[in-house]
N, C-alpha and C. Protein backbone atom coordinates (compact mmCIF):
# COMPACT_ATOMS: atom_id res chain seq x y z
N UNK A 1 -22.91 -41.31 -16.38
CA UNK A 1 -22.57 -40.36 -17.42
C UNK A 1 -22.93 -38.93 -16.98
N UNK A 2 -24.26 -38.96 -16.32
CA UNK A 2 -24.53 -37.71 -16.12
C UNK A 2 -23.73 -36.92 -14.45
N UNK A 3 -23.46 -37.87 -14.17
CA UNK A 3 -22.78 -37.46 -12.73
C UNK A 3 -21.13 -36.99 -13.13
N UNK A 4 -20.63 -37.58 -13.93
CA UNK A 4 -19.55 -37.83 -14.61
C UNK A 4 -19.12 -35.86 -15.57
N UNK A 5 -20.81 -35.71 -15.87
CA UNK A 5 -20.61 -34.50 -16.43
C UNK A 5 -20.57 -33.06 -16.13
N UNK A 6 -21.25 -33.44 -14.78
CA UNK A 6 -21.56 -32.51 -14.04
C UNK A 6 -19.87 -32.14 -12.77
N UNK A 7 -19.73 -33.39 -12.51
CA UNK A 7 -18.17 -32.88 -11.84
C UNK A 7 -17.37 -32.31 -12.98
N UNK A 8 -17.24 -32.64 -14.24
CA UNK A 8 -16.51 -31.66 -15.04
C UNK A 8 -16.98 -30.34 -15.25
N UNK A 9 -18.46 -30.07 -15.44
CA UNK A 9 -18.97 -28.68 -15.65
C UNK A 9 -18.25 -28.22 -14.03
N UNK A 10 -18.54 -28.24 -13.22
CA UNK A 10 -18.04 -28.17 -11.18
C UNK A 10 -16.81 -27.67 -11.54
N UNK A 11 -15.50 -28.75 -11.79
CA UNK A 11 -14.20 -28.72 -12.05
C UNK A 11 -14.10 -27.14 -12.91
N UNK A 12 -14.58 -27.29 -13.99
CA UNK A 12 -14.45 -26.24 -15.09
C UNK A 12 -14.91 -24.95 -14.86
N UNK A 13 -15.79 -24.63 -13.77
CA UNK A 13 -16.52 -23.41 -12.86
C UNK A 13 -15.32 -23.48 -11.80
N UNK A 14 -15.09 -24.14 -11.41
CA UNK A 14 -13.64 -23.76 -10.24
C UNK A 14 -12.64 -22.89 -10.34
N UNK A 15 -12.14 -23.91 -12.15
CA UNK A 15 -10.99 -23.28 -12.59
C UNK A 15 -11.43 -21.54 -12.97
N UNK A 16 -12.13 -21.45 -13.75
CA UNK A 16 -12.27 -20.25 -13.99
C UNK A 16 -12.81 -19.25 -12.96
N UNK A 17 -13.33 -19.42 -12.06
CA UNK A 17 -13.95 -18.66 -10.90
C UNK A 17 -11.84 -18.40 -10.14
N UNK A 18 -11.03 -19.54 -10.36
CA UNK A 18 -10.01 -19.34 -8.97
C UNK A 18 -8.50 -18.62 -9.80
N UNK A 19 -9.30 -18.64 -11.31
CA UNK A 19 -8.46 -17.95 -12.23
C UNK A 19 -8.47 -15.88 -12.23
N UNK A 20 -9.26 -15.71 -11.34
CA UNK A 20 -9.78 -14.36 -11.63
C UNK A 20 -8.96 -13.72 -10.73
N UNK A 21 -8.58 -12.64 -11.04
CA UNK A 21 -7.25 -11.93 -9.99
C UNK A 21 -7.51 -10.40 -9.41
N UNK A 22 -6.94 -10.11 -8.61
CA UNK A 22 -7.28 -8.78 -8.04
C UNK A 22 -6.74 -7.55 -9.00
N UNK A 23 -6.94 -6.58 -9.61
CA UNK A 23 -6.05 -5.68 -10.49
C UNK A 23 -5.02 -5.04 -9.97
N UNK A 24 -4.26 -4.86 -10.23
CA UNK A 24 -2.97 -3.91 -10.15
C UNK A 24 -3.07 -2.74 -9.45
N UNK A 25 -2.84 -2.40 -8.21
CA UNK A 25 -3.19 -1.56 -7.38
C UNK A 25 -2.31 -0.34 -7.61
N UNK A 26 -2.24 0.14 -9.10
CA UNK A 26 -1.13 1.32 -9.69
C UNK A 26 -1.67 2.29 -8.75
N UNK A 27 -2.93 2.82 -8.67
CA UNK A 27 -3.37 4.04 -8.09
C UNK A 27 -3.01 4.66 -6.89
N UNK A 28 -3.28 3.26 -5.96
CA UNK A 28 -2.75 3.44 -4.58
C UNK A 28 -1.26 3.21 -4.56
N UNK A 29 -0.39 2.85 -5.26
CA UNK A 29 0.81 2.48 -5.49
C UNK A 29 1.29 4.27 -5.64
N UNK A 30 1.20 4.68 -6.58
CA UNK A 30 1.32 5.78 -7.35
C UNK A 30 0.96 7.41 -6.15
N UNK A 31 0.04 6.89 -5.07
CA UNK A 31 -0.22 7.99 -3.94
C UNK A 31 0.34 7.61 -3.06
N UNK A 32 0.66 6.19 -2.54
CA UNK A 32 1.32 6.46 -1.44
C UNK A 32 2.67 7.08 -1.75
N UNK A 33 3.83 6.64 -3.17
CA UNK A 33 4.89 7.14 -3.07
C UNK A 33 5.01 8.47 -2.90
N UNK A 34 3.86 9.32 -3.45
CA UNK A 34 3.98 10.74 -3.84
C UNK A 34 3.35 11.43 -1.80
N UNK A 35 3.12 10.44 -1.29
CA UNK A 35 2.86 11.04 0.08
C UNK A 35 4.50 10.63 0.59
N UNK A 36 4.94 9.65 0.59
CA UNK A 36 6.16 9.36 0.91
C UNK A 36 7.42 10.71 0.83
N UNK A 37 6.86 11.06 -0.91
CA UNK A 37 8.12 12.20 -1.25
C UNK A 37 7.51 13.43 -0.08
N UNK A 38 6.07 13.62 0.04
CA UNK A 38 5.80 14.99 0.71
C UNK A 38 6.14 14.76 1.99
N UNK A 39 6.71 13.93 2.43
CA UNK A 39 6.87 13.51 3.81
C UNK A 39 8.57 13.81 3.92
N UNK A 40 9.29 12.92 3.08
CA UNK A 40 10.11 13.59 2.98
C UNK A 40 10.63 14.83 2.87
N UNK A 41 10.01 15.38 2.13
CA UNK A 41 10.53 16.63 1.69
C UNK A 41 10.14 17.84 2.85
N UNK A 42 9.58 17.42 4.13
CA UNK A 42 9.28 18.49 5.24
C UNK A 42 10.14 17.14 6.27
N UNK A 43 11.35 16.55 6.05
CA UNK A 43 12.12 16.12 6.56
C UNK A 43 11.46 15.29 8.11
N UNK A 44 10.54 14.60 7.73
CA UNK A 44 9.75 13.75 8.49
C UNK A 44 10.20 12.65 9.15
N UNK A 45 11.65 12.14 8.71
CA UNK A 45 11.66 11.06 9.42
C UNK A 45 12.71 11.76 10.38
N UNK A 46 12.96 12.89 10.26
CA UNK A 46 13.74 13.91 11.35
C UNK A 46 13.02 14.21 12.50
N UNK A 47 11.87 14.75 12.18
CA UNK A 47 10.91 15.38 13.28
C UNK A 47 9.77 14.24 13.56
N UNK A 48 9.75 13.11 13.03
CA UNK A 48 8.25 12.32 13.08
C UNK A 48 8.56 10.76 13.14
N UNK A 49 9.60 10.53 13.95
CA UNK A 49 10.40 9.17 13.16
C UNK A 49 9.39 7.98 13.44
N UNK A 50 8.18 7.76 14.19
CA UNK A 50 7.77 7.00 14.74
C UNK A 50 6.28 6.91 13.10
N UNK A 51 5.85 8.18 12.96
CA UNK A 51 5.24 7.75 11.69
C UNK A 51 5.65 7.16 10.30
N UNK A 52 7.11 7.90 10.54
CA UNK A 52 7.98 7.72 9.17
C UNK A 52 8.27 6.58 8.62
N UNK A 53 8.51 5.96 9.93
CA UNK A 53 8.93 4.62 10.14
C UNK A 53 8.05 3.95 9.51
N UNK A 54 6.83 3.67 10.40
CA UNK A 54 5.75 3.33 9.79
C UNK A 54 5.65 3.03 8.24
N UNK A 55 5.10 4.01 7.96
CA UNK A 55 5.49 4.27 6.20
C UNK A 55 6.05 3.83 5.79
N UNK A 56 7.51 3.94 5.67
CA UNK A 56 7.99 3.54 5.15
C UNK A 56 8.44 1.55 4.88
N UNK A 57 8.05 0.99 5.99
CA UNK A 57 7.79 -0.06 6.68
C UNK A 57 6.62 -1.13 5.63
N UNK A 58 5.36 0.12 5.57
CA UNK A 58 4.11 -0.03 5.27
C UNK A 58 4.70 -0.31 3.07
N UNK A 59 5.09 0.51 2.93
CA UNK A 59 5.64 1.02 1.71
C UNK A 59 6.53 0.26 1.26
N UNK A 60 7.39 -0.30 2.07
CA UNK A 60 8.68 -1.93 1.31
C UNK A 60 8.02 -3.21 1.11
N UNK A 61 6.49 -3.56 2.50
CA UNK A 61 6.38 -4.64 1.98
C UNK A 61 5.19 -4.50 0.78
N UNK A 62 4.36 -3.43 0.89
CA UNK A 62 3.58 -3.32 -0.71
C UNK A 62 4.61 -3.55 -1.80
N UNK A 63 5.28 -2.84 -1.88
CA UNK A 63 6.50 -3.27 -2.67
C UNK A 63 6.60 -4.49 -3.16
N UNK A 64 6.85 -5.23 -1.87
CA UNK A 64 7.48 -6.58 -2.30
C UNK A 64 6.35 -7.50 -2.75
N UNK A 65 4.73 -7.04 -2.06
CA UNK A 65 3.97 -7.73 -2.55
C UNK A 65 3.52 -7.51 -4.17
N UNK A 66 3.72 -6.42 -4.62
CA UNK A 66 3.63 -6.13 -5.52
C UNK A 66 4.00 -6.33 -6.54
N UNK A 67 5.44 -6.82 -6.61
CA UNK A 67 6.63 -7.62 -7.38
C UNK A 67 6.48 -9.36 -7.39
N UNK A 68 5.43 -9.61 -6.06
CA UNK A 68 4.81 -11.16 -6.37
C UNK A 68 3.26 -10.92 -6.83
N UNK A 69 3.42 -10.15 -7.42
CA UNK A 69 1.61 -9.94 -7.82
C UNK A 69 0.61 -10.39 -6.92
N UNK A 70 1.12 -10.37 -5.31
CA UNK A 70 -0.24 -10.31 -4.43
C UNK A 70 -0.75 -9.16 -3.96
N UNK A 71 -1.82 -8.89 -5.23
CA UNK A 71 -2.12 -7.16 -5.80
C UNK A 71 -3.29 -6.86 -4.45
N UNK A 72 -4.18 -7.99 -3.85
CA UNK A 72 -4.98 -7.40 -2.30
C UNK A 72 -4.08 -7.04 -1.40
N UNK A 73 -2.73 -7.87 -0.82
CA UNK A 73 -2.18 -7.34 0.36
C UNK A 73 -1.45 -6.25 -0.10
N UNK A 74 -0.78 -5.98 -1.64
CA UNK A 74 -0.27 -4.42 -1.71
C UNK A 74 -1.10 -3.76 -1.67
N UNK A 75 -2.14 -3.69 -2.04
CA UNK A 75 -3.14 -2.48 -1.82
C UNK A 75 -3.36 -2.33 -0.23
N UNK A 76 -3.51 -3.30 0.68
CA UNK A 76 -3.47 -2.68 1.99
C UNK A 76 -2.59 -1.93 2.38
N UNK A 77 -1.12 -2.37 2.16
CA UNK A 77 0.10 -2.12 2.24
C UNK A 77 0.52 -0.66 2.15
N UNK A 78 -0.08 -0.28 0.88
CA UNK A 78 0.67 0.97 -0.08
C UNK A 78 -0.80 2.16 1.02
N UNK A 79 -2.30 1.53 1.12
CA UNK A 79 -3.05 2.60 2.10
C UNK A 79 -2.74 2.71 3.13
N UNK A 80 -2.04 1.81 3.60
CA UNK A 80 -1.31 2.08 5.31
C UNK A 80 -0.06 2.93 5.35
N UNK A 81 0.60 2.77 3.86
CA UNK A 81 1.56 3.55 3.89
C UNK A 81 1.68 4.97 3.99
N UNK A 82 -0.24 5.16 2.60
CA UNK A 82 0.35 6.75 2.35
C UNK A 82 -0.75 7.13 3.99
N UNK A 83 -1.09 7.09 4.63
CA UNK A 83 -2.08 7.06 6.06
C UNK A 83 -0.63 7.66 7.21
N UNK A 84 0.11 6.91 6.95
CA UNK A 84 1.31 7.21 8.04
C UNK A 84 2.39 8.12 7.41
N UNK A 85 2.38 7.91 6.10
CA UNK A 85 2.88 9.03 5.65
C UNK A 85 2.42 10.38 5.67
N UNK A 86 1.05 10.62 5.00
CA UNK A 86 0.54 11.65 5.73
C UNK A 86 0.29 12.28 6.94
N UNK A 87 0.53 11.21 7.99
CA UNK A 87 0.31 11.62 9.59
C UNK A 87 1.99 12.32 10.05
N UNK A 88 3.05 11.65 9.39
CA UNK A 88 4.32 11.98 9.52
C UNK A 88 4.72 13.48 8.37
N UNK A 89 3.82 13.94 7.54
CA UNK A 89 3.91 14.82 6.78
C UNK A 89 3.27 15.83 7.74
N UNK A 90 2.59 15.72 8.58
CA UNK A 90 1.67 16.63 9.17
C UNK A 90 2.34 17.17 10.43
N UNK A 91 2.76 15.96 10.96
CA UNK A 91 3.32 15.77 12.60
C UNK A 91 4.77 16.76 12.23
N UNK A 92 5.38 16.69 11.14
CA UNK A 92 6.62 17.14 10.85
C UNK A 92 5.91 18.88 10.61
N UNK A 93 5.67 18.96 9.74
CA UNK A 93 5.10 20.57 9.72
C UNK A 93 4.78 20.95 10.95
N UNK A 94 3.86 20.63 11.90
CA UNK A 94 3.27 20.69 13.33
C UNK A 94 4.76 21.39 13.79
N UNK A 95 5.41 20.16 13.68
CA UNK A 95 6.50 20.36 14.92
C UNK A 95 7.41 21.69 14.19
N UNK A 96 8.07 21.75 13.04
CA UNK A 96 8.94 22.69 12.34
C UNK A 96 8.03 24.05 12.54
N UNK A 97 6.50 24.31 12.61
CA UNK A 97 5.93 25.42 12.60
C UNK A 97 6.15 25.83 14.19
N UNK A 98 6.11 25.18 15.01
CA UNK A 98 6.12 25.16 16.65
C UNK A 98 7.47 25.64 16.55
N UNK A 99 8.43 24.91 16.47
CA UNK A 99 10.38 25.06 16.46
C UNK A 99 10.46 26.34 15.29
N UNK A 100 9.87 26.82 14.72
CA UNK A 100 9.77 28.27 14.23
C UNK A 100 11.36 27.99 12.62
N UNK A 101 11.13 26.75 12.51
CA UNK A 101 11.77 26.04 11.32
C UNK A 101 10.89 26.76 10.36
N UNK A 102 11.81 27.35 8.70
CA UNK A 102 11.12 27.33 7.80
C UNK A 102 10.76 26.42 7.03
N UNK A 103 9.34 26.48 6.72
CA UNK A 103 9.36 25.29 5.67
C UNK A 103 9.21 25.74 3.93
């Protein structure tokens, strides 16, 4: 009886311990796109295609993880994104300030 009760208390600590979920990674969701637009908008995948890429790369599959609610690998996803987005936001200014491009 008592062994009997204790695998159910076990069982019943499982469930609820494997019920607990990662939260909704809106924040990082919400910065990488807005690094995405600043990346764009100094025409980055023109002058930077190798970061852009990246990004954007980084940025479809958060996406997709995100739409299966596997909210840990989008959050890697969406920080790798806005990381290369910002490096391709930078690399693009770099280069347009050098090429005497206005920005």
């Amino acid at each position: 009886m008592n062994l009997l009760r204790l695998f159910i208390g076990i069982s019943i600590f499982t469930v609820i311990v494997g019920c607990q979920t990662v939260p909704a990674p809106i924040e990082d969701y919400s910065i990488a796109r807005a690094a995405m637009d600043a990346a764009r908008a100094v025409q980055a995948a023109r002058h930077s295609p190798g970061y852009w890429h990246q990004a954007e790369e980084a940025y479809r599959k958060g996406r997709i993880y995100f739409e299966d609610r596997d909210y840990a690998k989008a959050k890697e996803q969406f920080i790798r994104a806005r990381l290369a987005a910002e490096r391709a936001e930078n690399s693009a200014r770099l280069i347009r300030q050098k090429t005497g491009e206005i920005l």
